[in-house]
PDB file of N, CA and C in Angstrom:
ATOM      1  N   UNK A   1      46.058  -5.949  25.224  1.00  0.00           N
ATOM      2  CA  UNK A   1      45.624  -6.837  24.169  1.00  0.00           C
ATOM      3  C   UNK A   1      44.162  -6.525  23.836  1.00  0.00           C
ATOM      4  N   UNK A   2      43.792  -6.476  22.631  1.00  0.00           N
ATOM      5  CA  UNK A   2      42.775  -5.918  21.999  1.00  0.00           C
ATOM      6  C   UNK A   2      41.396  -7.492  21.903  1.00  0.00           C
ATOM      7  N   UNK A   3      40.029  -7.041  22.835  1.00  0.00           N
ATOM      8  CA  UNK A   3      39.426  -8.248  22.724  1.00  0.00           C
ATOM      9  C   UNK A   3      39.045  -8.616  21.540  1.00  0.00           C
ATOM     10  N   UNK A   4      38.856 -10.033  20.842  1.00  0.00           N
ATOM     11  CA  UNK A   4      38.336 -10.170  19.990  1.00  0.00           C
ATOM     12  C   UNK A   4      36.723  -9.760  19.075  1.00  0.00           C
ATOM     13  N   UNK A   5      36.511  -9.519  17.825  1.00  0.00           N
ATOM     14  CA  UNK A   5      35.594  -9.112  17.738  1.00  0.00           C
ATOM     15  C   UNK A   5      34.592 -10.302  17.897  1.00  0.00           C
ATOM     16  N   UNK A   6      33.250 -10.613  18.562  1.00  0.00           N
ATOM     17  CA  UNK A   6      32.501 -11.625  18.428  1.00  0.00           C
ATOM     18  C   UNK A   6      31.602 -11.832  17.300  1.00  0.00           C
ATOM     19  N   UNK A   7      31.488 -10.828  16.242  1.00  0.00           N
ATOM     20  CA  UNK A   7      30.371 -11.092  15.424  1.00  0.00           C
ATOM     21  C   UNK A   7      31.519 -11.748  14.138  1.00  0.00           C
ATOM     22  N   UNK A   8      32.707 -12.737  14.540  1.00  0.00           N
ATOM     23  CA  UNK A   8      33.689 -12.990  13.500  1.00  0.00           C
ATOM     24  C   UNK A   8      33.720 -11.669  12.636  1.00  0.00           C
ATOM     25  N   UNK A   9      34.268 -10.491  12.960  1.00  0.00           N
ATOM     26  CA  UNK A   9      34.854  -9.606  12.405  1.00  0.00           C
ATOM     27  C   UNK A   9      33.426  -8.975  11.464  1.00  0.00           C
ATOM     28  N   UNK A  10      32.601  -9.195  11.454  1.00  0.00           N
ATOM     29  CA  UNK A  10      31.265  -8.298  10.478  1.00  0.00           C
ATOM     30  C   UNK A  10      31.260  -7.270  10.963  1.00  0.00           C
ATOM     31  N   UNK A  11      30.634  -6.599  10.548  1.00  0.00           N
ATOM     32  CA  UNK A  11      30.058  -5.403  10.836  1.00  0.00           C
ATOM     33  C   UNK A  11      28.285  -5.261  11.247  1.00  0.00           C
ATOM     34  N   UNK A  12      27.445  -6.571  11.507  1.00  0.00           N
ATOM     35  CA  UNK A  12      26.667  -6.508  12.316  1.00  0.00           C
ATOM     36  C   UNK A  12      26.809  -7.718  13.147  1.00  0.00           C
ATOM     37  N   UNK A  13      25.737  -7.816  14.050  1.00  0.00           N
ATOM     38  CA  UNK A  13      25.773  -9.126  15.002  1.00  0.00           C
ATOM     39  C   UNK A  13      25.293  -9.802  14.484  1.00  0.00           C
ATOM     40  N   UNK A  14      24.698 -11.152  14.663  1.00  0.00           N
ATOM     41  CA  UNK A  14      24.385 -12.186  14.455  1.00  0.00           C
ATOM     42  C   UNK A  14      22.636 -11.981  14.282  1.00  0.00           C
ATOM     43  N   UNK A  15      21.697 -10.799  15.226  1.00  0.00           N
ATOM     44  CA  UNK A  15      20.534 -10.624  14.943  1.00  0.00           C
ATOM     45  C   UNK A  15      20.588  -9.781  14.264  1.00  0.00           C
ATOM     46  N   UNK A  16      21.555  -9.059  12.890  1.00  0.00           N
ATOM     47  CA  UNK A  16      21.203  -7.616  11.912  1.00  0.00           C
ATOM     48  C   UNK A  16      21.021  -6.745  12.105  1.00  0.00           C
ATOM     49  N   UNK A  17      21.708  -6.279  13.727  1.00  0.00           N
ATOM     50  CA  UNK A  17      21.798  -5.023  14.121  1.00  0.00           C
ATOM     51  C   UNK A  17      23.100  -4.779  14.006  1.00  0.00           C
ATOM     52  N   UNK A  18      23.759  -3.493  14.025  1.00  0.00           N
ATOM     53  CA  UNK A  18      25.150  -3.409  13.938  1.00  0.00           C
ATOM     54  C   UNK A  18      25.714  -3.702  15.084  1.00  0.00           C
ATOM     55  N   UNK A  19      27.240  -4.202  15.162  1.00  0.00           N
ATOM     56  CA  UNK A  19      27.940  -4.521  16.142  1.00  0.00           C
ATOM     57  C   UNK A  19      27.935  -2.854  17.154  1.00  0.00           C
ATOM     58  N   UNK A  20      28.599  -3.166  18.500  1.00  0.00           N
ATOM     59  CA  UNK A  20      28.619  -1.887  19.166  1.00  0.00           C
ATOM     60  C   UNK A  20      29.941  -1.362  18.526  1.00  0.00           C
ATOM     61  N   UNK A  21      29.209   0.049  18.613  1.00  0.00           N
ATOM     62  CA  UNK A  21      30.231   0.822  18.444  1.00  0.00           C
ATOM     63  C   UNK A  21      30.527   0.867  16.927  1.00  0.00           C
ATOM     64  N   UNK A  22      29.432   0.312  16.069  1.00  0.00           N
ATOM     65  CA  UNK A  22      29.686   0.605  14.692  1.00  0.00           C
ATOM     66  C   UNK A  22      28.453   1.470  14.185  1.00  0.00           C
ATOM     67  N   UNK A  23      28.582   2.545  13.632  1.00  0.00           N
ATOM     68  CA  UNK A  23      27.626   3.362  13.039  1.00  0.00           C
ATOM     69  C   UNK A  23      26.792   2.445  11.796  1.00  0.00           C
ATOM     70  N   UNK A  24      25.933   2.647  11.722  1.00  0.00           N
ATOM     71  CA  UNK A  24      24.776   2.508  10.911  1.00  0.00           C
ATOM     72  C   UNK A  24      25.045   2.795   8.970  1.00  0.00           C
ATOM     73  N   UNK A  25      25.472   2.224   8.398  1.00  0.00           N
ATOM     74  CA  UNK A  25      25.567   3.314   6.963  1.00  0.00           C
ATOM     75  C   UNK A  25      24.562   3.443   6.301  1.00  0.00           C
ATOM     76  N   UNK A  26      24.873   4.600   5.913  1.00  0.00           N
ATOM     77  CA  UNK A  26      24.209   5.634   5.111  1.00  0.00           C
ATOM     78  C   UNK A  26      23.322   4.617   4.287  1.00  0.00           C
ATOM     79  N   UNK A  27      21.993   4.666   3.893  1.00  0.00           N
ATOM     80  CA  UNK A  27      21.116   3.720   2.652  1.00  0.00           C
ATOM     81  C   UNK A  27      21.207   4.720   1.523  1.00  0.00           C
ATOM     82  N   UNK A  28      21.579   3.481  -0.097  1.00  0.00           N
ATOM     83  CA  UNK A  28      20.991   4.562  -0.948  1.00  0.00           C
ATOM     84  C   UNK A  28      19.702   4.781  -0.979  1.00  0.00           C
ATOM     85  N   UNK A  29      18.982   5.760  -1.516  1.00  0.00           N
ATOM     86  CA  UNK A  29      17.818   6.181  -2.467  1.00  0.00           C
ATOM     87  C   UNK A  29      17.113   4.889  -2.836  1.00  0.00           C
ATOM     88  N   UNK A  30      16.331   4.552  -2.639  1.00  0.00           N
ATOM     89  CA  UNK A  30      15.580   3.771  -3.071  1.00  0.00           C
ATOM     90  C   UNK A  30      14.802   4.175  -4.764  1.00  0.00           C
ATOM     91  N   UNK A  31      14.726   3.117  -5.816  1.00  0.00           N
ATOM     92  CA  UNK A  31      14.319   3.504  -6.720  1.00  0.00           C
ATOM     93  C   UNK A  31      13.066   3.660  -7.111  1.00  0.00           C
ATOM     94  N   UNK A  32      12.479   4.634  -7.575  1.00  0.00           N
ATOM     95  CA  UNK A  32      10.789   4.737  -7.952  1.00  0.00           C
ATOM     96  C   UNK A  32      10.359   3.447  -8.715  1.00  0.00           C
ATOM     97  N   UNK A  33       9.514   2.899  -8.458  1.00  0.00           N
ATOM     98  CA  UNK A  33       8.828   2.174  -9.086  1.00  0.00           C
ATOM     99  C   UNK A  33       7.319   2.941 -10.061  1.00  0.00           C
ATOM    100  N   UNK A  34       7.431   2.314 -11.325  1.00  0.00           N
ATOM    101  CA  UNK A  34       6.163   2.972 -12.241  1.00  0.00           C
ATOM    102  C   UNK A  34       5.912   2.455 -12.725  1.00  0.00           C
ATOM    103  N   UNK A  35       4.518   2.137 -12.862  1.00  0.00           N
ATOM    104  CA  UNK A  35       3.157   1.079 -12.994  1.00  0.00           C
ATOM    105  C   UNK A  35       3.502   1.475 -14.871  1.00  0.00           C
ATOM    106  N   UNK A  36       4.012   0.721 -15.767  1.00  0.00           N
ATOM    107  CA  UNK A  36       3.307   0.401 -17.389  1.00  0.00           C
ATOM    108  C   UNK A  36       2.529  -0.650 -17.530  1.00  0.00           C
ATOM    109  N   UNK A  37       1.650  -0.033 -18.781  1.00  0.00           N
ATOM    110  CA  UNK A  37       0.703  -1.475 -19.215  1.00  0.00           C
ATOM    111  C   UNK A  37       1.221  -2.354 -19.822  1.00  0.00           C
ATOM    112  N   UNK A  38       1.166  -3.631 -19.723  1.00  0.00           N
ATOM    113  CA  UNK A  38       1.976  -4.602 -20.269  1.00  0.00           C
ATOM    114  C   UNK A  38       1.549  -5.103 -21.527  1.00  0.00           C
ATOM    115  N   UNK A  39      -0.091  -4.506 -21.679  1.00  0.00           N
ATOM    116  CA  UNK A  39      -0.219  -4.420 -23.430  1.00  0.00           C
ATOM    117  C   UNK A  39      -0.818  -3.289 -23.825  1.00  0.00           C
ATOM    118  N   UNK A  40      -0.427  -3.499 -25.429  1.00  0.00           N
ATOM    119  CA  UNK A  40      -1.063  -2.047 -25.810  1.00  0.00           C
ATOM    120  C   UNK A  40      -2.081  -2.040 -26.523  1.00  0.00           C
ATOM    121  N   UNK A  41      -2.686  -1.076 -26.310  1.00  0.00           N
ATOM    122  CA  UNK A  41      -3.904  -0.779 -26.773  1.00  0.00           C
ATOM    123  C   UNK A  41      -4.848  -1.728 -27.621  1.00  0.00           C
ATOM    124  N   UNK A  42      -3.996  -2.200 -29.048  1.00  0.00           N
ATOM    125  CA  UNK A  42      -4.966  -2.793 -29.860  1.00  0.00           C
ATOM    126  C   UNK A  42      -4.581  -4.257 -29.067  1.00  0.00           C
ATOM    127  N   UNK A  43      -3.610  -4.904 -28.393  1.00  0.00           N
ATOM    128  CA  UNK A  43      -3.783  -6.169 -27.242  1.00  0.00           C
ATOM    129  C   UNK A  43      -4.513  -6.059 -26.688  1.00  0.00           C
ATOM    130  N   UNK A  44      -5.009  -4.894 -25.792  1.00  0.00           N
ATOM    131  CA  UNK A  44      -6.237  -5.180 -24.917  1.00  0.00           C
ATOM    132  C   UNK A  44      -7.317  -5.544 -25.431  1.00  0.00           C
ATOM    133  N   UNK A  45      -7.838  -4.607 -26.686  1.00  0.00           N
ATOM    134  CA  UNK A  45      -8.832  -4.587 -27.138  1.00  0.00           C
ATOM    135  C   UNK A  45      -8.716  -6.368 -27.874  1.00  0.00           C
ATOM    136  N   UNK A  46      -7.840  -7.337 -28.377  1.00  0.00           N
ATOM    137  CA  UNK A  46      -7.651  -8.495 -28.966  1.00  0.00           C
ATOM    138  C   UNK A  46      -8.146  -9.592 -27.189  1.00  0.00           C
ATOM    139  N   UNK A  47      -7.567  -8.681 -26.217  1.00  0.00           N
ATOM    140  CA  UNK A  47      -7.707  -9.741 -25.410  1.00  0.00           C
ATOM    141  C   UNK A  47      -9.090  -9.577 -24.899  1.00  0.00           C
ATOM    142  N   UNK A  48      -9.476  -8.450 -24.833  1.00  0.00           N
ATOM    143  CA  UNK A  48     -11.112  -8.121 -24.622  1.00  0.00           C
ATOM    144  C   UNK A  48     -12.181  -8.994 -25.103  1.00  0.00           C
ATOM    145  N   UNK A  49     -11.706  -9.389 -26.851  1.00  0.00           N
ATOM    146  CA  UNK A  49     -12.389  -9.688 -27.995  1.00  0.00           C
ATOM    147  C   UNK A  49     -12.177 -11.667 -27.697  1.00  0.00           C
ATOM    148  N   UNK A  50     -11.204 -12.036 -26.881  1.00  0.00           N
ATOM    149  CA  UNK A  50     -11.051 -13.655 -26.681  1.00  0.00           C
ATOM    150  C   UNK A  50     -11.410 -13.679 -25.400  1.00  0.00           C
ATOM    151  N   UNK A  51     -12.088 -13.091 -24.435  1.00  0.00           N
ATOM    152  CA  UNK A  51     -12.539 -12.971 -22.965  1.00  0.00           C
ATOM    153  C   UNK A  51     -13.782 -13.181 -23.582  1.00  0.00           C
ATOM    154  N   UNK A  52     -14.708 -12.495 -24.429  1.00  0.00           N
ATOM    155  CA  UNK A  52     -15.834 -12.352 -24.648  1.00  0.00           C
ATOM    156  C   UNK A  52     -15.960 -13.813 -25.551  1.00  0.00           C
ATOM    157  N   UNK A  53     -15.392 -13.930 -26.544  1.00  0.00           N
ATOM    158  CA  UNK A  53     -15.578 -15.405 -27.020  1.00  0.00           C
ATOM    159  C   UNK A  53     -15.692 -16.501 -26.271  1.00  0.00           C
ATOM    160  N   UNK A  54     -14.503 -16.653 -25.330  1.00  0.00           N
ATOM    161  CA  UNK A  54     -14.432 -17.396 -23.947  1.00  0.00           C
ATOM    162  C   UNK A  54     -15.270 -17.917 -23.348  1.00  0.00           C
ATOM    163  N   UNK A  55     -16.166 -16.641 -22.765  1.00  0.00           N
ATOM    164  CA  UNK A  55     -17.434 -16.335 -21.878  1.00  0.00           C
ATOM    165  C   UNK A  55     -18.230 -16.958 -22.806  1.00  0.00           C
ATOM    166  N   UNK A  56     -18.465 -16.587 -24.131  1.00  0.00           N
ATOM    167  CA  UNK A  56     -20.164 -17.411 -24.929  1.00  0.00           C
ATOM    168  C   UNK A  56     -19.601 -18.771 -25.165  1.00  0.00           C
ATOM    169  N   UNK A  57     -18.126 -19.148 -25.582  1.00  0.00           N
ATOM    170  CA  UNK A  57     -17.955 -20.666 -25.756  1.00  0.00           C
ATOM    171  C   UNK A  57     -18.260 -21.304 -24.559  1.00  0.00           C
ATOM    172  N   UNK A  58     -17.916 -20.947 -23.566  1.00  0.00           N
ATOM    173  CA  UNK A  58     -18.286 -21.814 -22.139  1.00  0.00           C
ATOM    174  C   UNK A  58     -19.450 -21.617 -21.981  1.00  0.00           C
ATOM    175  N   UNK A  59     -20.568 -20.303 -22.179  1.00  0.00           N
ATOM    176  CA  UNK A  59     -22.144 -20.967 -21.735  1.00  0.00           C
ATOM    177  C   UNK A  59     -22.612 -21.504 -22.694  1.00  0.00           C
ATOM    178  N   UNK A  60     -22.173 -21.410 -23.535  1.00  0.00           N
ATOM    179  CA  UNK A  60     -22.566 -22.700 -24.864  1.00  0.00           C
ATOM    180  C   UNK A  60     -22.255 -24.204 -24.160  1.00  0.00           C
ATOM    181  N   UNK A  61     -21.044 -24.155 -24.018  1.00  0.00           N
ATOM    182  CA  UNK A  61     -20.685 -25.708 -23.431  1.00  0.00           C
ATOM    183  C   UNK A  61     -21.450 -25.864 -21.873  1.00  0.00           C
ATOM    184  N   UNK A  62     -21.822 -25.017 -21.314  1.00  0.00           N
ATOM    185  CA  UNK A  62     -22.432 -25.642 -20.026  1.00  0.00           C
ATOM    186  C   UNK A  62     -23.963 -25.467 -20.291  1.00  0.00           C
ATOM    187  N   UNK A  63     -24.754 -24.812 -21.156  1.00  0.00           N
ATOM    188  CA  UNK A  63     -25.996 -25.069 -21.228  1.00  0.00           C
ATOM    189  C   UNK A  63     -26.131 -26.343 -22.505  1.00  0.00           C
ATOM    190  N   UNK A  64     -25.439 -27.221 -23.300  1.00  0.00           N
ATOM    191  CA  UNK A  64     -25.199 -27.953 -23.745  1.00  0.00           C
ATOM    192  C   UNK A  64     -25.070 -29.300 -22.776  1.00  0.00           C
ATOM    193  N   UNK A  65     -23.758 -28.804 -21.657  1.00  0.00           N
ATOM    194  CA  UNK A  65     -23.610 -29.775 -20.619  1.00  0.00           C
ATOM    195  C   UNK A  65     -24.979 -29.906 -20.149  1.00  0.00           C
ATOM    196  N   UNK A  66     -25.522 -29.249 -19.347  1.00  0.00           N
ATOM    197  CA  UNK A  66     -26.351 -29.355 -18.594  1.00  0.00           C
ATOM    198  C   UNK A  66     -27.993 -29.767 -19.173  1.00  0.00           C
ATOM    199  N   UNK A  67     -28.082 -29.877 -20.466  1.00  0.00           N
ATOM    200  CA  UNK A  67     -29.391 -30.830 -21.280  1.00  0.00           C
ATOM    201  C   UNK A  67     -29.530 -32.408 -20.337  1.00  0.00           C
ATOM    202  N   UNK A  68     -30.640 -32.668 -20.494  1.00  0.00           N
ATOM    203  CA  UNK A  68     -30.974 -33.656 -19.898  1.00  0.00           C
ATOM    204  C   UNK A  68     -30.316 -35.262 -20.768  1.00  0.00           C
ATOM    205  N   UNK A  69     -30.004 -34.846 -21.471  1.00  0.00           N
ATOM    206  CA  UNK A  69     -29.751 -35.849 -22.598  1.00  0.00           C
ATOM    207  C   UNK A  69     -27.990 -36.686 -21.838  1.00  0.00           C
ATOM    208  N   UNK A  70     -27.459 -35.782 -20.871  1.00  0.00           N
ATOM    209  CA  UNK A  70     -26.551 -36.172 -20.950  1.00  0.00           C
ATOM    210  C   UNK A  70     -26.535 -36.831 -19.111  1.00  0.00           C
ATOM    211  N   UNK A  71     -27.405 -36.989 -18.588  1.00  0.00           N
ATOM    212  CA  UNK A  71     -27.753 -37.286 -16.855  1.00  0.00           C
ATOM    213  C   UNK A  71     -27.866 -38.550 -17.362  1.00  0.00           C
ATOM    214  N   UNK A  72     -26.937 -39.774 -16.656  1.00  0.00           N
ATOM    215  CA  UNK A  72     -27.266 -40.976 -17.017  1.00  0.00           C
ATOM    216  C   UNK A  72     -26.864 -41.814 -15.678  1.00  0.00           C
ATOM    217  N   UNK A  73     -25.873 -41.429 -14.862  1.00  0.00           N
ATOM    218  CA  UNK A  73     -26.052 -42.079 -12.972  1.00  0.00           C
ATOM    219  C   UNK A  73     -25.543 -40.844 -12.778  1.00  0.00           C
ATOM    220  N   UNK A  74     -26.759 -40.534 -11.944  1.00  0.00           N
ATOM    221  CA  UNK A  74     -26.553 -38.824 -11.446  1.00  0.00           C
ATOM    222  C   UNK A  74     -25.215 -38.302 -10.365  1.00  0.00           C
ATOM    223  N   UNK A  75     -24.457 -39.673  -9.854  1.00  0.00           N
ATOM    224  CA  UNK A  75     -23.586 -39.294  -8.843  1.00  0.00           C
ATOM    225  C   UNK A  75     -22.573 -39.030  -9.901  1.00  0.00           C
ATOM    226  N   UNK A  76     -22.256 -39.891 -10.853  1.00  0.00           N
ATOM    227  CA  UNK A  76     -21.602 -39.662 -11.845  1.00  0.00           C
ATOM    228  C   UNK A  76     -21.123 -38.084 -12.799  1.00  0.00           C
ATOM    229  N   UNK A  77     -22.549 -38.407 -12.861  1.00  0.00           N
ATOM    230  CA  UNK A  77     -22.715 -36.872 -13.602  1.00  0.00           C
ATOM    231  C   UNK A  77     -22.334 -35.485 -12.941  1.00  0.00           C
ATOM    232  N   UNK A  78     -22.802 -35.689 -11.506  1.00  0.00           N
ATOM    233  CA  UNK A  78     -22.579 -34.309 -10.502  1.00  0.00           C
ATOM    234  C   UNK A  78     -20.662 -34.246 -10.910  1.00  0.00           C
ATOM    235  N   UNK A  79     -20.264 -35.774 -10.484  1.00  0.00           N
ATOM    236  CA  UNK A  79     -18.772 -35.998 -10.226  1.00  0.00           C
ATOM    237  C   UNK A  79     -17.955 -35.047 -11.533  1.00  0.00           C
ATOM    238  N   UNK A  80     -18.320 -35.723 -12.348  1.00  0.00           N
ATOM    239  CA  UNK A  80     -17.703 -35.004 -13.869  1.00  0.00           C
ATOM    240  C   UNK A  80     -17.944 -33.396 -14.026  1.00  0.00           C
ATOM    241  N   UNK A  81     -19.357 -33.465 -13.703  1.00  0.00           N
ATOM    242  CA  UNK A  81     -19.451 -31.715 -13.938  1.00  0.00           C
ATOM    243  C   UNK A  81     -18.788 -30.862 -13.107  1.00  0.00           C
ATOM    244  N   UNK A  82     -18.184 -31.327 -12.086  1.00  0.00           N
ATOM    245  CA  UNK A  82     -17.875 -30.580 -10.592  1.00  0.00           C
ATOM    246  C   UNK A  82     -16.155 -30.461 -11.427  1.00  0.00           C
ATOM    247  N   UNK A  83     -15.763 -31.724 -11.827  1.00  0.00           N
ATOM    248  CA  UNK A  83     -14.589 -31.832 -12.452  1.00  0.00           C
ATOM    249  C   UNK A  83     -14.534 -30.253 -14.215  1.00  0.00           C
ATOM    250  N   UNK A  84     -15.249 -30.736 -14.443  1.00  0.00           N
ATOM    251  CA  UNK A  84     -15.463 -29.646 -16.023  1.00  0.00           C
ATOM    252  C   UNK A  84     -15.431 -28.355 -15.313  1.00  0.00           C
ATOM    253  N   UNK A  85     -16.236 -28.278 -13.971  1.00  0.00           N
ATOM    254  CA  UNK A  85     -16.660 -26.722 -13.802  1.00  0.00           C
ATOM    255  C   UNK A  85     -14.818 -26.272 -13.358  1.00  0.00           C
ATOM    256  N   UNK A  86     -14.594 -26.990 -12.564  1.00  0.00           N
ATOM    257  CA  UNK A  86     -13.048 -26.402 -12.053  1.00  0.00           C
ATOM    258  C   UNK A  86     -11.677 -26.296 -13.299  1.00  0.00           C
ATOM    259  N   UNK A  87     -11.641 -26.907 -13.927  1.00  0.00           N
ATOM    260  CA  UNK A  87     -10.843 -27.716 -15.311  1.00  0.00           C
ATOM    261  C   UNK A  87     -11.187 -26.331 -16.447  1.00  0.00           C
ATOM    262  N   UNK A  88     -12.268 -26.412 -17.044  1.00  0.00           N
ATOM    263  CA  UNK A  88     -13.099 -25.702 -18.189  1.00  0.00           C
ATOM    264  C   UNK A  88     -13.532 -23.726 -17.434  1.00  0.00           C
ATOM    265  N   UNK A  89     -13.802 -24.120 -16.394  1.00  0.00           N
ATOM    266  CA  UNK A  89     -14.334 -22.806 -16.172  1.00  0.00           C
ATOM    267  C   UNK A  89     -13.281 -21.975 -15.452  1.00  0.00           C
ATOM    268  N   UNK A  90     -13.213 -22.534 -13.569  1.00  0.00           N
ATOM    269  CA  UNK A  90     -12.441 -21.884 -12.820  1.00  0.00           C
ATOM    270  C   UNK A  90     -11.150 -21.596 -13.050  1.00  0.00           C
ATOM    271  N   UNK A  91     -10.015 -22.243 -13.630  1.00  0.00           N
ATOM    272  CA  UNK A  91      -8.954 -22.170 -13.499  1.00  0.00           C
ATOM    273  C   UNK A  91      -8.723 -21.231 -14.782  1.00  0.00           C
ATOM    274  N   UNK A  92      -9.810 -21.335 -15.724  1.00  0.00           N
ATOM    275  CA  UNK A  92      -9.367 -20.471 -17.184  1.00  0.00           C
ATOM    276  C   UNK A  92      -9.592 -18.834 -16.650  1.00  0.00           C
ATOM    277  N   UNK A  93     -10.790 -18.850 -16.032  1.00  0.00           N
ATOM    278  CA  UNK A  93     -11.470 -17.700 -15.658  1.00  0.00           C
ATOM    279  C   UNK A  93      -9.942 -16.908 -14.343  1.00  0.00           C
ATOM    280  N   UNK A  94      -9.774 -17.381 -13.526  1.00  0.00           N
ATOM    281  CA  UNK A  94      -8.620 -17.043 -13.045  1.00  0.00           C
ATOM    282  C   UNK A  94      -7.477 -16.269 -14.165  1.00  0.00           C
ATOM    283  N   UNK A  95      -7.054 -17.491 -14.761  1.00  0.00           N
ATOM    284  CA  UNK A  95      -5.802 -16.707 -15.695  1.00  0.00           C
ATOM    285  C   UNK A  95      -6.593 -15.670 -16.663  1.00  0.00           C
ATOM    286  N   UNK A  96      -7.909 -15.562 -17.056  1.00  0.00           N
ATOM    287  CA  UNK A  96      -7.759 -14.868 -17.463  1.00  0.00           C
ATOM    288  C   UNK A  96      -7.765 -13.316 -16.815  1.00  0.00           C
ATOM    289  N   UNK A  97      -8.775 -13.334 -15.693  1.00  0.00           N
ATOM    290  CA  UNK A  97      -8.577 -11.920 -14.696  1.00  0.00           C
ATOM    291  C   UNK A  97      -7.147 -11.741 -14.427  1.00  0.00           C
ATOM    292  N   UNK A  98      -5.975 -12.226 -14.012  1.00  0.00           N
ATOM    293  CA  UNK A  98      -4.747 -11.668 -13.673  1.00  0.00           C
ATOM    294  C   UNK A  98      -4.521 -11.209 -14.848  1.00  0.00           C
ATOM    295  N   UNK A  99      -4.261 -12.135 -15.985  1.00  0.00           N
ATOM    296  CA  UNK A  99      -3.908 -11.411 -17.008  1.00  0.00           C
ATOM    297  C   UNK A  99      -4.647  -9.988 -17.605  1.00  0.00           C
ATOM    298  N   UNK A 100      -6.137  -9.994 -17.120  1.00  0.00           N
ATOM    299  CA  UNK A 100      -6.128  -8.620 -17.407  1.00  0.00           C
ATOM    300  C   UNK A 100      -5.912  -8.051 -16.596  1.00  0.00           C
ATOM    301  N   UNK A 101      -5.018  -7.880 -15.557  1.00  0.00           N
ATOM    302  CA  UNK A 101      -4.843  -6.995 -14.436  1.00  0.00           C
ATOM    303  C   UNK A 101      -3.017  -7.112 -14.367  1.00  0.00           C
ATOM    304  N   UNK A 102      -2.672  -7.802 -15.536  1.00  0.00           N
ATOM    305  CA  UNK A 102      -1.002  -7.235 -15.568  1.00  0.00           C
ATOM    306  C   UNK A 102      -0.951  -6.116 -15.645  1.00  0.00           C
ATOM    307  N   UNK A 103       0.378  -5.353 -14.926  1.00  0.00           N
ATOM    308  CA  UNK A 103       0.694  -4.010 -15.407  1.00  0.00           C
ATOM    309  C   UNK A 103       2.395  -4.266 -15.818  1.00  0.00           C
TER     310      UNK A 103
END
């Protein structure tokens, strides 16, 4: 009488090695992977041209922010600006570096 197989009849064990006594199969070819740009040419140069707008609209808005005209309870003020800097600056500035670094 023939023992049962323990891995319920698979063809590996239970840790993803093959059962005994079963050969290994053959892998296909793995496929090349190749880096394209995900925009072209006159996009980059459009997204170049709204990075740079970006950059002067925000030190416009933070040397604007930062006039004295607008400090009125300074814990306040730190609070909000700390809020604008992450909101307005960090999180835009992020998307925009990945996005220029799609391929």
């Amino acid at each position: 009488m023939e023992r049962p197989d323990p891995t319920g009849g698979s063809e590996r064990s239970r840790w993803g090695k093959p059962a005994r006594g079963k050969a290994e199969p053959e892998s296909a070819p793995s496929p090349s992977v190749t880096m394209a740009p995900a925009m072209t040419r006159g996009q980059r140069w459009q997204f170049r041209g709204l990075v740079l707008t970006w950059v002067g609209v925000t030190g416009f808005f933070w040397h604007w922010w930062l006039s004295s005209g607008h400090v009125g309870t300074p814990v306040l003020f730190v609070a909000v600006s700390l809020s604008f800097l992450y909101i307005a600056t960090l999180l835009p500035s992020f998307y925009m570096f990945y996005v220029g670094q799609m391929r």
